[in-house]
N, C-alpha and C. Protein backbone atom coordinates (compact mmCIF):
# COMPACT_ATOMS: atom_id res chain seq x y z
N UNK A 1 113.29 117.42 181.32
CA UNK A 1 113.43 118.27 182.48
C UNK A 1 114.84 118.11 183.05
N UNK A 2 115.34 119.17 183.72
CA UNK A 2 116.60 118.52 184.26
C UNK A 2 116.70 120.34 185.22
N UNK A 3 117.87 120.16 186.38
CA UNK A 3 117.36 121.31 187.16
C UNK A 3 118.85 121.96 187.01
N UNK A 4 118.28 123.68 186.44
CA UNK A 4 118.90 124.52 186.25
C UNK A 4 119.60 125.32 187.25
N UNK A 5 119.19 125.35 188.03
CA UNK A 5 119.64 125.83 189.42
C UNK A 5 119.59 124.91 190.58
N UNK A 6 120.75 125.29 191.32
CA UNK A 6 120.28 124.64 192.84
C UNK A 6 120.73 126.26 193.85
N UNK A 7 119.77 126.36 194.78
CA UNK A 7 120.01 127.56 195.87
C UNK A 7 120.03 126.80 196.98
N UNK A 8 121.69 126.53 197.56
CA UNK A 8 121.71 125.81 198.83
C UNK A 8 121.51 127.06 199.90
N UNK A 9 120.41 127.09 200.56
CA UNK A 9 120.21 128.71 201.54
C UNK A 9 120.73 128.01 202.88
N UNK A 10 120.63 127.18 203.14
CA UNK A 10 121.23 126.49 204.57
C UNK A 10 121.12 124.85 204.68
N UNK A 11 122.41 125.34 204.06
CA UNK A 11 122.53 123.24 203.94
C UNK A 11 124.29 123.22 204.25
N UNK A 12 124.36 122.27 205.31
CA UNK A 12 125.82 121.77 205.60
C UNK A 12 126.84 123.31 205.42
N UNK A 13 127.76 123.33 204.71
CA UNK A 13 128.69 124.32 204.73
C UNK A 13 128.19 125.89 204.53
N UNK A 14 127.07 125.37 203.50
CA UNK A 14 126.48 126.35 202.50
C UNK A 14 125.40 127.49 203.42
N UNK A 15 125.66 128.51 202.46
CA UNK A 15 124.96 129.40 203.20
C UNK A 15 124.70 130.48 202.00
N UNK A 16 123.80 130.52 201.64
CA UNK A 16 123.18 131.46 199.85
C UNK A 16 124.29 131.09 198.69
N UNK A 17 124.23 129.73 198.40
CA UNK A 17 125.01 129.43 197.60
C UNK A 17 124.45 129.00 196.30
N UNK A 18 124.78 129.33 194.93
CA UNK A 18 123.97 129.26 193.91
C UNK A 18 124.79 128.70 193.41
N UNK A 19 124.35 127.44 192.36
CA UNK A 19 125.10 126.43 191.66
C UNK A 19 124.01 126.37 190.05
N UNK A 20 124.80 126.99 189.19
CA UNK A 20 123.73 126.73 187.67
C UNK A 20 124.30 126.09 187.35
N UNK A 21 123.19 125.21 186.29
CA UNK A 21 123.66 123.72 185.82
C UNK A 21 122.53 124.02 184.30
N UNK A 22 123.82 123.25 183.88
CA UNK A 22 123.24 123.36 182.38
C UNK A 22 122.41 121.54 181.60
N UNK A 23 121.85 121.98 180.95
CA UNK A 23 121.56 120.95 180.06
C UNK A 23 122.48 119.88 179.84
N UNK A 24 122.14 118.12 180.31
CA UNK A 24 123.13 117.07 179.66
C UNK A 24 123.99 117.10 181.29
N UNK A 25 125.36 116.61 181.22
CA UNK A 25 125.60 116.67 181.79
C UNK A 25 126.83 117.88 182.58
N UNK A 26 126.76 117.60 183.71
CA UNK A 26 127.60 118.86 184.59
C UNK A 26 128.37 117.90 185.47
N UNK A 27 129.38 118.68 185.69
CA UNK A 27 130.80 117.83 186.55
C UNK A 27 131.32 119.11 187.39
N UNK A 28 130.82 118.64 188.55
CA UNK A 28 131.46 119.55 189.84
C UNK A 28 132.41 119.08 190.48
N UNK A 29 133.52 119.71 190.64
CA UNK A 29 135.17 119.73 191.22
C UNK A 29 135.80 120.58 191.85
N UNK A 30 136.45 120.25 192.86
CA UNK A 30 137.06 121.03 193.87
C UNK A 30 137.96 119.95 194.34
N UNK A 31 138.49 120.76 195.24
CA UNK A 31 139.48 120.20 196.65
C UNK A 31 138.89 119.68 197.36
N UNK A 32 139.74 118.91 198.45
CA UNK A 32 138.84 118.15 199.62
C UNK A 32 138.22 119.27 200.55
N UNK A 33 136.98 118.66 201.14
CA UNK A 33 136.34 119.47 201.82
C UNK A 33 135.54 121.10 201.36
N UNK A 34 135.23 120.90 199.42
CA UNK A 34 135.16 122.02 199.10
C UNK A 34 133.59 121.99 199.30
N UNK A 35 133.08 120.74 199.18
CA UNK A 35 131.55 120.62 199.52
C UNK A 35 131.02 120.06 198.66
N UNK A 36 131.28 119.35 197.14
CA UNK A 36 131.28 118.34 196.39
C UNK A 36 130.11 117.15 196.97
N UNK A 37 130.29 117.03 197.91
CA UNK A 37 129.63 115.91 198.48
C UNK A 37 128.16 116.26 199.04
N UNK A 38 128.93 117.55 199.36
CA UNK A 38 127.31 118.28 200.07
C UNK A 38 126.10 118.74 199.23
N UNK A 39 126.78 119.04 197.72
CA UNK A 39 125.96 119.67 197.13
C UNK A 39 125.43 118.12 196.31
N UNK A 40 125.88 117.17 196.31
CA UNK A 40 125.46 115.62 196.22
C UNK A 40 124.03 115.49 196.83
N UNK A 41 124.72 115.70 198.31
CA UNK A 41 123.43 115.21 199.11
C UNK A 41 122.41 116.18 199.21
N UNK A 42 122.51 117.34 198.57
CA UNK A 42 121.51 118.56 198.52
C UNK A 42 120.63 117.98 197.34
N UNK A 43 121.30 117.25 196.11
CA UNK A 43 119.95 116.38 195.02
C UNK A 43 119.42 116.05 195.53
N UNK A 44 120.12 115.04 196.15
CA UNK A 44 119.52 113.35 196.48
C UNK A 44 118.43 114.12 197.71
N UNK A 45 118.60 114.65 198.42
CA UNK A 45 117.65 115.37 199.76
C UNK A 45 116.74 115.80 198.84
N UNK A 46 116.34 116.57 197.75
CA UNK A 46 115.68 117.08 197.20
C UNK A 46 114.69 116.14 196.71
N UNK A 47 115.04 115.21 196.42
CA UNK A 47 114.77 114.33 195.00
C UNK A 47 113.53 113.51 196.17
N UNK A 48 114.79 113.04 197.23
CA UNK A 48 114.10 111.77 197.92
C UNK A 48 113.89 111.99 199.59
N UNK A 49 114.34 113.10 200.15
CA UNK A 49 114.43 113.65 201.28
C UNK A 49 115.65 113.26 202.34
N UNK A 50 115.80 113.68 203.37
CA UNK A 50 116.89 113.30 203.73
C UNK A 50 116.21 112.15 205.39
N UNK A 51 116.73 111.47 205.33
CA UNK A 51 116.40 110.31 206.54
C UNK A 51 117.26 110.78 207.68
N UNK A 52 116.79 110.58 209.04
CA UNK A 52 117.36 110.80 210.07
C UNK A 52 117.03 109.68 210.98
N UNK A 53 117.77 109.34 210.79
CA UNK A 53 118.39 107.54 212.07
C UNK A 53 117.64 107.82 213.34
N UNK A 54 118.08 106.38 214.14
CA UNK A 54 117.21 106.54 215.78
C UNK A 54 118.33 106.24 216.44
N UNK A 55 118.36 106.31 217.66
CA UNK A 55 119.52 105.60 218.76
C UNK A 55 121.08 106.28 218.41
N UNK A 56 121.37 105.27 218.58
CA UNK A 56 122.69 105.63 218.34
C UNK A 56 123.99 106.06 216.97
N UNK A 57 122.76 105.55 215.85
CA UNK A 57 123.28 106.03 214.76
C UNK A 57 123.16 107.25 214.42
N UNK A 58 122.05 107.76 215.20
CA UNK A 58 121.80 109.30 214.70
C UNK A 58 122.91 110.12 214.71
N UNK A 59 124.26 110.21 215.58
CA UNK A 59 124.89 111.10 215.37
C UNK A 59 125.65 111.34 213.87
N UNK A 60 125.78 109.75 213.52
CA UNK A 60 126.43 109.82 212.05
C UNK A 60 125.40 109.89 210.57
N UNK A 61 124.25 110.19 210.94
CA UNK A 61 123.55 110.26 209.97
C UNK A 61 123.70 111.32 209.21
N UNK A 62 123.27 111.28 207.73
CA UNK A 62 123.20 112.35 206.90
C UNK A 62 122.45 113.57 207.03
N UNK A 63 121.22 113.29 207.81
CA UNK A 63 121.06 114.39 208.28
C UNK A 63 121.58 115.37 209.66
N UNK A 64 122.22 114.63 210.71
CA UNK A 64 123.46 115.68 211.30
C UNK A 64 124.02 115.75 210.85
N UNK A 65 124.84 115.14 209.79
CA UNK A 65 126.01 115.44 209.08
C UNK A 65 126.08 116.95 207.93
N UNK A 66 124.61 117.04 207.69
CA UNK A 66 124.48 118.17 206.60
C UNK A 66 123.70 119.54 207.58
N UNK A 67 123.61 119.25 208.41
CA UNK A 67 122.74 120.57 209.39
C UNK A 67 123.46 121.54 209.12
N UNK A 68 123.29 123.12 209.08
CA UNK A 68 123.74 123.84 208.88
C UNK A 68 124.13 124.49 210.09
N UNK A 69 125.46 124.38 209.61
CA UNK A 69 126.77 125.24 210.46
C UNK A 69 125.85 126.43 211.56
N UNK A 70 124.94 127.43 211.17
CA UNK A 70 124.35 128.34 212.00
C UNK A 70 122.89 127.52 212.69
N UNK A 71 122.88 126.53 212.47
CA UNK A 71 122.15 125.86 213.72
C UNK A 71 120.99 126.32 213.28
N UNK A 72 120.75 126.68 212.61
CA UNK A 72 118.94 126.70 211.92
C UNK A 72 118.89 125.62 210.69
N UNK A 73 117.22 125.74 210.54
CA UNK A 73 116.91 124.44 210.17
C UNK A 73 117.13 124.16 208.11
N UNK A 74 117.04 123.35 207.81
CA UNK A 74 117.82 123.24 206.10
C UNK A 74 116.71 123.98 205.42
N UNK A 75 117.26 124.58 204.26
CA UNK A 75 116.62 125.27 203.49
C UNK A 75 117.29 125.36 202.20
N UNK A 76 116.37 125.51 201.40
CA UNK A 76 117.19 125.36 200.04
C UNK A 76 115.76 125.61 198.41
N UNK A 77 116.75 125.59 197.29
CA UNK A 77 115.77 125.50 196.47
C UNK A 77 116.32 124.84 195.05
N UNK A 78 115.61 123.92 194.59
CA UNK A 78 116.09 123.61 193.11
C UNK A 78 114.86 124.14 192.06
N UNK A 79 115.62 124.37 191.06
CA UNK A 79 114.77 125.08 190.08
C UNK A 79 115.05 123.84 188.59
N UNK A 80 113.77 123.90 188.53
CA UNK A 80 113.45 122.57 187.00
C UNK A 80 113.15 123.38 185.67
N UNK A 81 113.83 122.87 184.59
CA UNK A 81 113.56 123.87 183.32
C UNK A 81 112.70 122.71 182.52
């Protein structure tokens, strides 16, 4: 199994963003700030969910950190072949 698609619909930068991924491995690259990281934490959220801190760490947590820019709530989809 391995996942052919990812549809980031509202995650961090992203907003109807489609990423196909092939069989074996895939290597995503950009510039700083291209979202590399985001579409990281869009697996790992998928895979294992995303945690949201208490107190005072919450502001730096991964999940404020990935909220989507239009202030509605994350959405997304990975597709498994």
């Amino acid at each position: 199994m391995y996942f052919s698609k990812l549809l980031l619909k509202d995650f961090g930068k992203f907003n109807n963003k489609e990423v196909d991924l092939k069989p074996g491995l895939n290597l995503i690259y950009g510039g700083n700030e291209a979202g590399k990281t985001t579409v990281k934490d869009f697996i790992v959220g998928m895979l294992y969910g995303i945690e949201k801190a208490r107190g005072l760490k919450a502001r730096f947590d991964d999940y404020e950190h990935r909220k989507p820019l239009n202030g509605r709530g994350f959405s997304g989809k990975a597709y498994i072949k």
